[in-house]
Protein backbone atom coordinates (compact mmCIF):
# COMPACT_ATOMS: atom_id res chain seq x y z
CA UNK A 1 56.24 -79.37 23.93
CA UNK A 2 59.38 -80.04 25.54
CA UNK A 3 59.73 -79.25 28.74
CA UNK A 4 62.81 -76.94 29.73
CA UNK A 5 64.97 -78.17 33.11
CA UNK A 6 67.25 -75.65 35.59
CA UNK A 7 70.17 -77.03 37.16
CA UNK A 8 71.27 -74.94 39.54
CA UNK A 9 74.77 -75.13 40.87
CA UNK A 10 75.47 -72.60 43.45
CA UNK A 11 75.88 -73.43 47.10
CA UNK A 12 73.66 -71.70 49.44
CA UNK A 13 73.83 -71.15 53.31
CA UNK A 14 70.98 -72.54 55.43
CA UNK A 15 69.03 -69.72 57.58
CA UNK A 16 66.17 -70.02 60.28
CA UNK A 17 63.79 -67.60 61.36
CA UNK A 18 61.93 -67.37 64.57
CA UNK A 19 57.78 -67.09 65.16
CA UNK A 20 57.08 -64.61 67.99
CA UNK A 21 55.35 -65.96 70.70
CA UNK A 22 51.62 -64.44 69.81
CA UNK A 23 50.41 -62.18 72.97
CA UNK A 24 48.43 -63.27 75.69
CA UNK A 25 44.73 -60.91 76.83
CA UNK A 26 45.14 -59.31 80.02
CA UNK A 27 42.34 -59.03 82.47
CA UNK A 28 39.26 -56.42 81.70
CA UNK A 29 37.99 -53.94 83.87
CA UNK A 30 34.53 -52.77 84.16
CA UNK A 31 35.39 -49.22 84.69
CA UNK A 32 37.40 -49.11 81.57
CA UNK A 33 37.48 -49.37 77.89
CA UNK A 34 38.29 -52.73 76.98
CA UNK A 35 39.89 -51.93 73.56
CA UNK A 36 42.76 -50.06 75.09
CA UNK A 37 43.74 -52.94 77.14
CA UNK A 38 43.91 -55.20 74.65
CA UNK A 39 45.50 -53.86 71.87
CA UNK A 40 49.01 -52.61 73.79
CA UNK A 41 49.11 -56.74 73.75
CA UNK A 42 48.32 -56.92 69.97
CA UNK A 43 51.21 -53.71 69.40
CA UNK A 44 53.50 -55.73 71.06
CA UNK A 45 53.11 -58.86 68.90
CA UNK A 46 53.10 -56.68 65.91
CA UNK A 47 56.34 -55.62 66.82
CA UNK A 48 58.25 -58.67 67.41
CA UNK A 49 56.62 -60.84 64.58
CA UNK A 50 58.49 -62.71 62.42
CA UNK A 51 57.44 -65.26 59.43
CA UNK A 52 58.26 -68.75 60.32
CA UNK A 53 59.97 -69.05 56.67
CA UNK A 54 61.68 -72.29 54.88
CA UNK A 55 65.38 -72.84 56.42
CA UNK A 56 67.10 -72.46 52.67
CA UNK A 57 67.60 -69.08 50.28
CA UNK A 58 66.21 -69.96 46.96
CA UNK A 59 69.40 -68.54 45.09
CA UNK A 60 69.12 -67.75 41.03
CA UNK A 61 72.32 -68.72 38.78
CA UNK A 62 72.64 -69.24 34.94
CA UNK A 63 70.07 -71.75 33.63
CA UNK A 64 71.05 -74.81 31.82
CA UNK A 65 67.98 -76.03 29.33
CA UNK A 66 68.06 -79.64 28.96
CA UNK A 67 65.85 -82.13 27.20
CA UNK A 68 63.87 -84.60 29.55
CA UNK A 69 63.73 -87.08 26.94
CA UNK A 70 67.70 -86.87 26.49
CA UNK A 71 68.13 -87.03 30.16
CA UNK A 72 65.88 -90.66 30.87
CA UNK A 73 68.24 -91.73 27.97
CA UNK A 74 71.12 -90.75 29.66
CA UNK A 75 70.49 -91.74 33.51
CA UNK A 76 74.00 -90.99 34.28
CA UNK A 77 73.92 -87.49 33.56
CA UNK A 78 69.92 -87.18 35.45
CA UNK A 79 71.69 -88.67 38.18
CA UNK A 80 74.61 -86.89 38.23
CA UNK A 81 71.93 -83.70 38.02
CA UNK A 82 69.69 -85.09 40.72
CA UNK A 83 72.63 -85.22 43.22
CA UNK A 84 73.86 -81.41 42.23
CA UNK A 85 70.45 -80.30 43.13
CA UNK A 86 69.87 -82.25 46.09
CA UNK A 87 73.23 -81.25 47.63
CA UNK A 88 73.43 -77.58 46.48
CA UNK A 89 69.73 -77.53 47.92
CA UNK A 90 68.59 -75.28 44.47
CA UNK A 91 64.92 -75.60 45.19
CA UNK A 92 63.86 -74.41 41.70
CA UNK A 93 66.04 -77.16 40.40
CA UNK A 94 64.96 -79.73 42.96
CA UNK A 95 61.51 -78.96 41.07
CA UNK A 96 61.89 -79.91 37.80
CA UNK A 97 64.79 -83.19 37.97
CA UNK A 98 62.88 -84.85 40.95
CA UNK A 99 59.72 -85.74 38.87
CA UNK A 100 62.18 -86.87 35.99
CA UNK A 101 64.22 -88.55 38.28
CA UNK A 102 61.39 -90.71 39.76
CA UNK A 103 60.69 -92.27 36.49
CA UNK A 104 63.82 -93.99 36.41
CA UNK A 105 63.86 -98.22 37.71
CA UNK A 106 66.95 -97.53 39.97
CA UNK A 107 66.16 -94.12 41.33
CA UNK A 108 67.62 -93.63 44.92
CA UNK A 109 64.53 -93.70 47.38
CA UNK A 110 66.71 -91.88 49.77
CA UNK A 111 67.43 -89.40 48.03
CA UNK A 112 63.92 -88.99 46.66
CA UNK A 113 62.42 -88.35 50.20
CA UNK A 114 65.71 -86.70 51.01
CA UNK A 115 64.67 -83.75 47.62
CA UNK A 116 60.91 -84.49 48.53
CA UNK A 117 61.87 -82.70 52.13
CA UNK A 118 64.02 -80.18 50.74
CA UNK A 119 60.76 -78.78 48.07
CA UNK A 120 58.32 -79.26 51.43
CA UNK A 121 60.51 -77.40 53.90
CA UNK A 122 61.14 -74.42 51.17
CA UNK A 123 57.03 -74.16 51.42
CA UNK A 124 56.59 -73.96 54.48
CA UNK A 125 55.24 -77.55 54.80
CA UNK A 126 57.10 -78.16 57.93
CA UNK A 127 55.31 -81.58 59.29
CA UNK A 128 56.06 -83.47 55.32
CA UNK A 129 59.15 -82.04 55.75
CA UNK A 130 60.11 -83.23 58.99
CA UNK A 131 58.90 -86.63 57.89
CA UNK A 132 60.49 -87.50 55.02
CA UNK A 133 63.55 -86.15 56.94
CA UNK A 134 63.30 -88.43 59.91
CA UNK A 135 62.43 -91.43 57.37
CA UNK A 136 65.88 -90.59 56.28
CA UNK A 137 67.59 -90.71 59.60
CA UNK A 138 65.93 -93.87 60.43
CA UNK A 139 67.86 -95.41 57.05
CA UNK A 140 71.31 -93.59 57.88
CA UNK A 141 71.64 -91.80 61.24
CA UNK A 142 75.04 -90.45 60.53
CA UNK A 143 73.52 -88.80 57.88
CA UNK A 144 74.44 -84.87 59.78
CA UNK A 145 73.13 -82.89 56.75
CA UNK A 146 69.77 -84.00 57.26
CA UNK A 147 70.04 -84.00 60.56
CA UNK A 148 70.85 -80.09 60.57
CA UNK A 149 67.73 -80.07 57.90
CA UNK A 150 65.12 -82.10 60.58
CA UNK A 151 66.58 -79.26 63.44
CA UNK A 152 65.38 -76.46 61.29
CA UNK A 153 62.43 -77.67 60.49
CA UNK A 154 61.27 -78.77 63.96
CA UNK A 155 62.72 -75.16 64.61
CA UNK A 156 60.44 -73.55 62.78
CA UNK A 157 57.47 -75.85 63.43
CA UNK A 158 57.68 -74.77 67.29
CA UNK A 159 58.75 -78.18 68.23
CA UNK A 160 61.54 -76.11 69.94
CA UNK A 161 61.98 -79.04 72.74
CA UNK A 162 62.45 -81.81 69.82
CA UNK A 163 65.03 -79.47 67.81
CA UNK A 164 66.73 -78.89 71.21
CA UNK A 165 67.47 -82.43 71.35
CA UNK A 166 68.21 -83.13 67.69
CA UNK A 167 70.77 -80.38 67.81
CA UNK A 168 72.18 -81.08 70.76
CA UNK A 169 73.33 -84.52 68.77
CA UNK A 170 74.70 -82.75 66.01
CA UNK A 171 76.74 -80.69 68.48
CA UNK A 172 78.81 -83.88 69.47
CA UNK A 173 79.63 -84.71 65.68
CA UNK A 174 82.19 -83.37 64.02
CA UNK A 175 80.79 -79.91 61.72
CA UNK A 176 82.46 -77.45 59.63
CA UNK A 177 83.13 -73.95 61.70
CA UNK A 178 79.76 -71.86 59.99
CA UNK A 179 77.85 -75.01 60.48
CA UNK A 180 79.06 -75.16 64.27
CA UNK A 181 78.37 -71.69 65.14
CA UNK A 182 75.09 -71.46 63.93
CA UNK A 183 73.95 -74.74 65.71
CA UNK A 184 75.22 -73.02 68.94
CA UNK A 185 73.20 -70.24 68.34
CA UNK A 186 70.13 -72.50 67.73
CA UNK A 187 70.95 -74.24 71.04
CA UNK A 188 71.16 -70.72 72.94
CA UNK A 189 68.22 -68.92 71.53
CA UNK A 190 66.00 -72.08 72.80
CA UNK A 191 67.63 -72.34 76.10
CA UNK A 192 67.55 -68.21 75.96
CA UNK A 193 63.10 -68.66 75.83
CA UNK A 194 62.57 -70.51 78.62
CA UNK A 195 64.16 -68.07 80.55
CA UNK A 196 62.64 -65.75 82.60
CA UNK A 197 61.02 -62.98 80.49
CA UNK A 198 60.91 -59.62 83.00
CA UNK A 199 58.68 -56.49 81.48
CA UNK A 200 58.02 -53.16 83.44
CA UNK A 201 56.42 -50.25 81.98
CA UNK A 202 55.64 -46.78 83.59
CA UNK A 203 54.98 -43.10 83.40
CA UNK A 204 53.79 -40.29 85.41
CA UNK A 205 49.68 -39.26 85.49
CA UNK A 206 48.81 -35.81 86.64
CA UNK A 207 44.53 -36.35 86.36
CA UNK A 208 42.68 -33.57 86.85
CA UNK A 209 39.23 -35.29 86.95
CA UNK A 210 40.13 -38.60 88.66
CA UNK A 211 36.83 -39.04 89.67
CA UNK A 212 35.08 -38.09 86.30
CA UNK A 213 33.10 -35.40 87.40
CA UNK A 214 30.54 -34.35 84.88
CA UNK A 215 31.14 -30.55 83.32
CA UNK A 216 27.61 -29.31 85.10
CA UNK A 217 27.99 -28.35 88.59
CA UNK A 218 24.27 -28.13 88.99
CA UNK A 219 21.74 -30.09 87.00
CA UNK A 220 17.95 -29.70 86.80
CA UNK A 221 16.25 -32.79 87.15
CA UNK A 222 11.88 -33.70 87.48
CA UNK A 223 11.80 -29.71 88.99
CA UNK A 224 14.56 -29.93 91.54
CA UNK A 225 18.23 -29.46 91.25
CA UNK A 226 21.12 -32.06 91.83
CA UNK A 227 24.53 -30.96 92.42
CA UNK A 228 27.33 -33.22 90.91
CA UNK A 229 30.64 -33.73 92.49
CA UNK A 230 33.91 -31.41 92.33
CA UNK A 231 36.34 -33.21 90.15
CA UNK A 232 39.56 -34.26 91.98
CA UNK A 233 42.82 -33.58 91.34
CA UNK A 234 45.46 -36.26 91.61
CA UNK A 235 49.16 -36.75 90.50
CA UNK A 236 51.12 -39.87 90.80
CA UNK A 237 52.20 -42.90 88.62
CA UNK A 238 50.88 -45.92 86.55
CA UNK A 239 53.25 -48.66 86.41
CA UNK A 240 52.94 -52.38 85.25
CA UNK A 241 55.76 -54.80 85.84
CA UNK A 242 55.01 -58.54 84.43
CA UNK A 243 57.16 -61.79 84.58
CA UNK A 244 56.61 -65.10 82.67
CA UNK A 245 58.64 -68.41 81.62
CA UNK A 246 58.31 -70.76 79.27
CA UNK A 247 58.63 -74.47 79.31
CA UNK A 248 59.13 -76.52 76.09
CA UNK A 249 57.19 -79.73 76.40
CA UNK A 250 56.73 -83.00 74.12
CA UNK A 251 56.11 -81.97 69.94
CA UNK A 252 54.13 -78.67 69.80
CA UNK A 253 53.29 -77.92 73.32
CA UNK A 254 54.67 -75.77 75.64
CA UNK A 255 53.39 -74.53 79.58
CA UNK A 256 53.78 -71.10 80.61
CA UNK A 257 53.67 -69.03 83.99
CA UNK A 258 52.63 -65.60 84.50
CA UNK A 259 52.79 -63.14 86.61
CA UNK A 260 51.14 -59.90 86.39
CA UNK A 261 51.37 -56.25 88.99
CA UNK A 262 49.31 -53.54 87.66
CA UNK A 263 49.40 -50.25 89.55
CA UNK A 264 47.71 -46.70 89.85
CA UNK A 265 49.22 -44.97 92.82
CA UNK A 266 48.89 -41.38 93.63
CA UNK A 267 50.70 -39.92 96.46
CA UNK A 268 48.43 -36.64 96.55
CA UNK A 269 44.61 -38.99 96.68
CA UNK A 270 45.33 -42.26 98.02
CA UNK A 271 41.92 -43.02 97.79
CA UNK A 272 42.15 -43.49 93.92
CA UNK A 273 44.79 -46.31 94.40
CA UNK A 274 44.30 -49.34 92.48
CA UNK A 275 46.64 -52.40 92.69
CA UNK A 276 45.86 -55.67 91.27
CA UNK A 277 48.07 -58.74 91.36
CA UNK A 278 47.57 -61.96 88.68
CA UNK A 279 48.99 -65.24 88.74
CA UNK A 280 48.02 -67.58 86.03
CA UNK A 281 49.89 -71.01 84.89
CA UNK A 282 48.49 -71.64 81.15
CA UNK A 283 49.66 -74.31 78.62
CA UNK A 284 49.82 -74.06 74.75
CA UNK A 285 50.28 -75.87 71.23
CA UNK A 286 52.55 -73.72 68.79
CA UNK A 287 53.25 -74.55 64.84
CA UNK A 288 54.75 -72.21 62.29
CA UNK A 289 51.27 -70.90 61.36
CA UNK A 290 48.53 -71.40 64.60
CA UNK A 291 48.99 -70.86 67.96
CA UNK A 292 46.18 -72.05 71.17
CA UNK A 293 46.65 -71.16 74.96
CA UNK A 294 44.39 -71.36 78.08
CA UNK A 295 45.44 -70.08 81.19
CA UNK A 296 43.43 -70.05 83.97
CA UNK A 297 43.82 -67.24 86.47
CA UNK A 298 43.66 -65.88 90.06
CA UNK A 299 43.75 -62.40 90.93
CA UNK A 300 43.71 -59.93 93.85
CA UNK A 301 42.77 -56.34 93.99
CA UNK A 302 43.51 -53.39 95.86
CA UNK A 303 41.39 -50.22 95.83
CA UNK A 304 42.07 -47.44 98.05
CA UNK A 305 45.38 -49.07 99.76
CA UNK A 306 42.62 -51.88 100.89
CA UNK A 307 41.43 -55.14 99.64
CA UNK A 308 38.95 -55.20 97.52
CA UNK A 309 37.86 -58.07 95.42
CA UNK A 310 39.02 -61.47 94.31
CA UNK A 311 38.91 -63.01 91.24
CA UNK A 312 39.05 -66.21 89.30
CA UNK A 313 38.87 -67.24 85.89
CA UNK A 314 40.61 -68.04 82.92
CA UNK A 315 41.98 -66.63 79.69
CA UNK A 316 43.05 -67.91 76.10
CA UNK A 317 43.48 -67.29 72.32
CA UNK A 318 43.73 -68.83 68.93
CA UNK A 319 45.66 -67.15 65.99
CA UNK A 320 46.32 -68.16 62.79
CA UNK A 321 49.20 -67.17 60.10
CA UNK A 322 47.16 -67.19 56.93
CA UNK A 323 49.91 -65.24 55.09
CA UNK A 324 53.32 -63.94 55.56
CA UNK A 325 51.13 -60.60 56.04
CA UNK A 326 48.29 -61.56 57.67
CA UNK A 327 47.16 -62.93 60.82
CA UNK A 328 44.13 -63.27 62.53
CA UNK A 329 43.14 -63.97 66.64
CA UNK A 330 40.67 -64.61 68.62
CA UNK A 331 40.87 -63.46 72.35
CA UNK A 332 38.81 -64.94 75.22
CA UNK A 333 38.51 -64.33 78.91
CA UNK A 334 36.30 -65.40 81.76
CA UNK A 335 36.41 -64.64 85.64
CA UNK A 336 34.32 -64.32 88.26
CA UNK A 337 34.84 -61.02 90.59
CA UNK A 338 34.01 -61.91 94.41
CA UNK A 339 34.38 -58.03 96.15
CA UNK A 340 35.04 -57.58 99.94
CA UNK A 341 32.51 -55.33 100.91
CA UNK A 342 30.82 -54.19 97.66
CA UNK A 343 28.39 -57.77 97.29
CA UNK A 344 26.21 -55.87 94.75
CA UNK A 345 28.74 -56.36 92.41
CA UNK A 346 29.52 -60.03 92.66
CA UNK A 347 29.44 -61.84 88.93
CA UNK A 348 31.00 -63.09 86.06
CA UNK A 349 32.84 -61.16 83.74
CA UNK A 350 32.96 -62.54 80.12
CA UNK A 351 34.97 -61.33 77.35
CA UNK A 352 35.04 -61.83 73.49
CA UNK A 353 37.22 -60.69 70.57
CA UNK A 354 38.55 -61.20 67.14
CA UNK A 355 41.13 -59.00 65.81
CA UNK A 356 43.24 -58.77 62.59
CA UNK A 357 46.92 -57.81 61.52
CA UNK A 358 48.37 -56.79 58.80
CA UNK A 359 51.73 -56.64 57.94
CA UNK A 360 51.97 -53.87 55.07
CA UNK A 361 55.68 -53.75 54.89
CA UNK A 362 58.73 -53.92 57.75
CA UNK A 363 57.77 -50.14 58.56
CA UNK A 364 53.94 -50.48 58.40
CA UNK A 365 51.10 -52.66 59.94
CA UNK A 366 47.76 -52.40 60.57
CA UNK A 367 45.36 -53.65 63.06
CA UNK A 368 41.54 -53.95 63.76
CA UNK A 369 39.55 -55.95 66.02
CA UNK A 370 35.76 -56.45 67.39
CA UNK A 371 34.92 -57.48 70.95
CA UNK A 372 31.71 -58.04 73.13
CA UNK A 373 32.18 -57.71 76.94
CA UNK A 374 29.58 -59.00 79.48
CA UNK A 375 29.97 -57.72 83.20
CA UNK A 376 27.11 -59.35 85.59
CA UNK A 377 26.37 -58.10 88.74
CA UNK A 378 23.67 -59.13 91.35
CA UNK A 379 22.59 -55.42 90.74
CA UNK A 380 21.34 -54.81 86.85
CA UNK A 381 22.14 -51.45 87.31
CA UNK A 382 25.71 -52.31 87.85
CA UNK A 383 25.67 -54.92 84.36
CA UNK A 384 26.45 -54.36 81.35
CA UNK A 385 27.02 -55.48 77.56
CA UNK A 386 29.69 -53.29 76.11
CA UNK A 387 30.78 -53.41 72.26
CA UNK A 388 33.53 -52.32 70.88
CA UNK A 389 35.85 -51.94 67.96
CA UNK A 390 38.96 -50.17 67.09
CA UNK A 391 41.68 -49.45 64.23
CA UNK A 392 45.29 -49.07 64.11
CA UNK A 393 48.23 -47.83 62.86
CA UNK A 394 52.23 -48.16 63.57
CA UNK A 395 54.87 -47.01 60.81
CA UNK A 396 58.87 -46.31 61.13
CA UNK A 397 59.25 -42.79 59.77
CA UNK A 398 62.51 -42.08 57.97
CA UNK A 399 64.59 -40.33 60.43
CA UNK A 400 64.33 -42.53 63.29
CA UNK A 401 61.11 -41.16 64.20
CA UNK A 402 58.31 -43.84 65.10
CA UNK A 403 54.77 -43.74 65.68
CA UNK A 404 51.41 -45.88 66.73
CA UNK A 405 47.77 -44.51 66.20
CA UNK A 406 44.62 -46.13 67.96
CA UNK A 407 40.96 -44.88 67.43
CA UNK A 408 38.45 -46.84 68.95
CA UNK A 409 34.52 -46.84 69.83
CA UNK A 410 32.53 -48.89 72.03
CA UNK A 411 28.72 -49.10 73.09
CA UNK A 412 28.12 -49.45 76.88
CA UNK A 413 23.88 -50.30 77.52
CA UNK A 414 23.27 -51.42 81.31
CA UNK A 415 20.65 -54.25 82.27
CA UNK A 416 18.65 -52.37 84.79
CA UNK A 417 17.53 -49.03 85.70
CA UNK A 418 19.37 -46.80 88.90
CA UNK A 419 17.87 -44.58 91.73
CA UNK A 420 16.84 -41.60 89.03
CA UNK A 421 14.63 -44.35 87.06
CA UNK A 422 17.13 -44.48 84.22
CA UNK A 423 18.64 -46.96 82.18
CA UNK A 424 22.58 -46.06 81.16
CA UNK A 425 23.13 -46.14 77.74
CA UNK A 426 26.64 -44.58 76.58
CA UNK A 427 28.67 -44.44 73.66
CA UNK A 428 32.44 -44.54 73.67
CA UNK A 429 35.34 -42.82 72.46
CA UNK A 430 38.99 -42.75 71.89
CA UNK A 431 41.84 -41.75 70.24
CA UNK A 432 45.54 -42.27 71.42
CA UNK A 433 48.95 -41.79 69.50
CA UNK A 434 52.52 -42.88 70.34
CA UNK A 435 55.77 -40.74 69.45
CA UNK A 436 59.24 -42.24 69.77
CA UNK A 437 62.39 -41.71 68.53
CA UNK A 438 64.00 -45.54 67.86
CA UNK A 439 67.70 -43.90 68.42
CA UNK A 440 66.89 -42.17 71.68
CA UNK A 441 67.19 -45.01 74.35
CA UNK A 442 68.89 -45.06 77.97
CA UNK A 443 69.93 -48.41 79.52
CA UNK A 444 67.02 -50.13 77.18
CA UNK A 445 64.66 -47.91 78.19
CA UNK A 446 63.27 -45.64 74.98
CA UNK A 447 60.72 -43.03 76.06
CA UNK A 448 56.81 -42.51 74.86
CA UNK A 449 54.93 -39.25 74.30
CA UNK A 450 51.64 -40.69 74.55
CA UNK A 451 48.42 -38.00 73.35
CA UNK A 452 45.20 -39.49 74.49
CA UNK A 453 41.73 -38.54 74.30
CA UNK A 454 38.20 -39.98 75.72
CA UNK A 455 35.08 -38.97 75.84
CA UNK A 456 31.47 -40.67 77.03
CA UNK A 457 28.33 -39.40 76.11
CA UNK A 458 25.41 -40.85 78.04
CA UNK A 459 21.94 -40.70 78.09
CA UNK A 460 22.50 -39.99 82.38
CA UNK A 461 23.33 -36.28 83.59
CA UNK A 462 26.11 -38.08 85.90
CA UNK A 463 28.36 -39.78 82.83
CA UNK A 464 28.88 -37.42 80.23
CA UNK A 465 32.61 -37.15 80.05
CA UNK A 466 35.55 -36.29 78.27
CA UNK A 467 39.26 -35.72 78.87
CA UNK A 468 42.95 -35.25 77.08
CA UNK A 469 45.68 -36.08 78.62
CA UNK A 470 49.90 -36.24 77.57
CA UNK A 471 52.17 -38.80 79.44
CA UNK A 472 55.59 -39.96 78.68
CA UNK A 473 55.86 -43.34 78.97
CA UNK A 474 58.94 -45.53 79.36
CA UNK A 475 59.15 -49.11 79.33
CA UNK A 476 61.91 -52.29 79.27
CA UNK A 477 62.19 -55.46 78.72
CA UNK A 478 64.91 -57.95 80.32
């Protein structure tokens, strides 16, 4: 049969795209579920992910059906067709004339590797790409179109300090105005990430069972009666305020610092006040499609407006792009919690979890995840093995209106028994949605109303809980 060949003659615009930077785990309380924590960090990657996608539109025209038979016996018009392709960067013709093309004595080995780039770099093959560009600009360094071509693909490969310098050559060459103004841009966005990244995020909490009282005043226990605590009233505010930078290093790596303040403060029961401050200096390896960073920790605690327990450790996480839809993590962190006055409660504090994203569409994704936390304590009482899962939803609404469900679960069974002679077993609950409005927004700042629900029920008299609560949150990020 004879095979049918597209020339494509249309001249298309090259475009980038950018790969989020994946989210890193935040430290994981005892007291707390672990879930919640971690998936505000997955939301916010969800949010801000983009496909790392080949730097050229694949652009359609009128297809002209030639004979490859007719074309090896007339090399003049294959090459002619071969350099329309190539230069015109028509990726569905670049398919079909390069492996004609080959088969000819006198074929251009330039301009082979030069198409083979072109048909790698539309596939998202960045590393073949990059190489049979460079093998090019070894030949022929003037050569600015393939320069521009190697840019983008380091670009996209996350070799963001390598592009840097690549276009910062092609800057002091002469290049058409469009051509110009988008290497500028290229040169500012990578400048623009190893800024200073500032977060802060807040709302008001008005608890009225800060101390998790149980519902039973009075409980009948082995023919006596215990009486259970009052719950406690408190009103004040949560806020978290972080601030990182990046540094591009040598091919895929990259360092990173971090700084993390999370607060509880109320001004009515300053005896509930909880402060911890994190430091942690991590480094990384970044491609289009996987992404690896440790960062190893130190944190200080405040409980109560006084100091209550050290920690050090370290955190991490692997995630790979399998799709343009789907991703999948893993999320790590290890510490050991030295307290002030509390020794009982000295140990290690291990965490575990896999997660998965979806991307359904630009107004849809979903996300799920598994994890396994390990607190140790010199007390078995005071250990634990919790595990946990959870499911998610966010989706744009037509109308502006924009929205995030979480439900998760979670098994909590302590190592040792307490003073009553039992063994805590509890299972976990949650539910929590997000309501925004994406055209309601104040210097940056777009207010939350956040619905949450928990509830614990435990096989101890002391930890059956549950609680709703509504907050409106507001956050920014400079």
């Amino acid at each position: 049969m004879k095979k049918q060949l597209v020339s494509i003659l249309t001249l298309s615009v090259i475009s980038t795209s950018l790969l989020a930077k994946d989210y890193t785990p935040a430290d994981y309380k005892s007291e707390t579920n672990p879930d919640l924590l971690v998936i505000d960090k997955i939301d916010k990657f969800a949010k801000n992910d983009h496909k790392a996608t080949a730097s050229m539109p694949q652009k359609k025209s009128n297809a002209v059906k030639v004979n490859e038979q007719n074309l090896l016996t007339n090399p003049t018009l294959l090459k002619r067709a071969m350099r329309s392709v190539v230069l015109t960067k028509q990726i569905e013709g670049l398919s079909v004339i390069l492996p004609i093309y080959q088969k000819l004595t006198d074929a251009d080995p330039l301009l082979i590797a030069y198409a083979k780039g072109l048909l790698a770099h539309s596939k998202g093959q960045f590393n073949e790409a990059i190489n049979h560009y460079r093998e090019i600009i070894a030949s022929n360094p003037k050569m600015s179109v393939v320069r521009l071509d190697l840019a983008t693909a380091l670009y996209a490969n996350q070799q963001k300090q390598t592009a840097y310098d690549q276009l910062k050559k092609l800057q002091s060459e002469p290049l058409p105005p469009n051509v110009e103004k988008m290497v500028g841009q290229m040169i500012v966005n990578i400048e623009r990430e190893q800024d200073w990244q500032w977060n802060a995020n807040f709302y008001f909490r008005n608890e009225r069972n800060i101390n998790n009282a149980p519902k039973e005043r009075e409980i009948n226990y082995k023919g006596g009666k215990i009486t259970t605590p009052k719950p406690e009233r408190a009103q004040g505010i949560h806020l978290d305020l972080s601030a990182s930078k990046r540094f591009n290093l040598k091919g895929n790596f990259y360092s990173n610092l971090q700084l993390d303040l999370n607060s509880d403060l109320f001004w009515n029961n300053h005896k509930y006040d909880d402060v911890s401050a994190q430091l942690g200096v991590g480094i990384g390896y970044q491609t289009a499609q996987f992404t690896a960073q440790i960062q190893p920790f130190a944190k200080k605690r405040f409980y109560a407006t006084d100091p209550y327990s050290v920690s050090y450790g370290a955190s991490g996480f692997e995630s790979y792009q399998f799709t343009p839809r789907f991703k999948l993590s893993n999320n790590w962190s290890w510490e050991y919690e030295k307290f002030d006055t509390r020794k009982h409660l000295n140990g290690q504090r291990q965490f575990v979890g896999i997660s998965a994203l979806f991307m359904r569409n630009s107004q849809q994704y979903w996300l799920a995840g598994i994890n396994l936390y390990n607190k140790q304590a010199r007390d078995q009482d005071d250990a634990f093995i919790r595990k946990g899962a959870y499911i998610g939803l966010g989706q744009e609404w037509q109308g502006g209106l924009s929205s995030k469900l979480i439900l998760s679960l979670g098994k909590r069974d302590y190592k040792g028994v307490d003073i009553f002679n039992i063994k805590r077993s509890d299972k976990e609950y949650s539910a929590k949605l997000s309501l925004w409005h994406r055209n309601w927004h104040w210097l940056g700042i777009t207010p939350r109303l956040v619905l949450s629900w928990n509830k614990t029920s435990s096989n101890h008299f002391l930890y059956n809980t549950q609680e709703s609560n509504v907050n409106i949150e507001f956050s920014k990020s400079f």
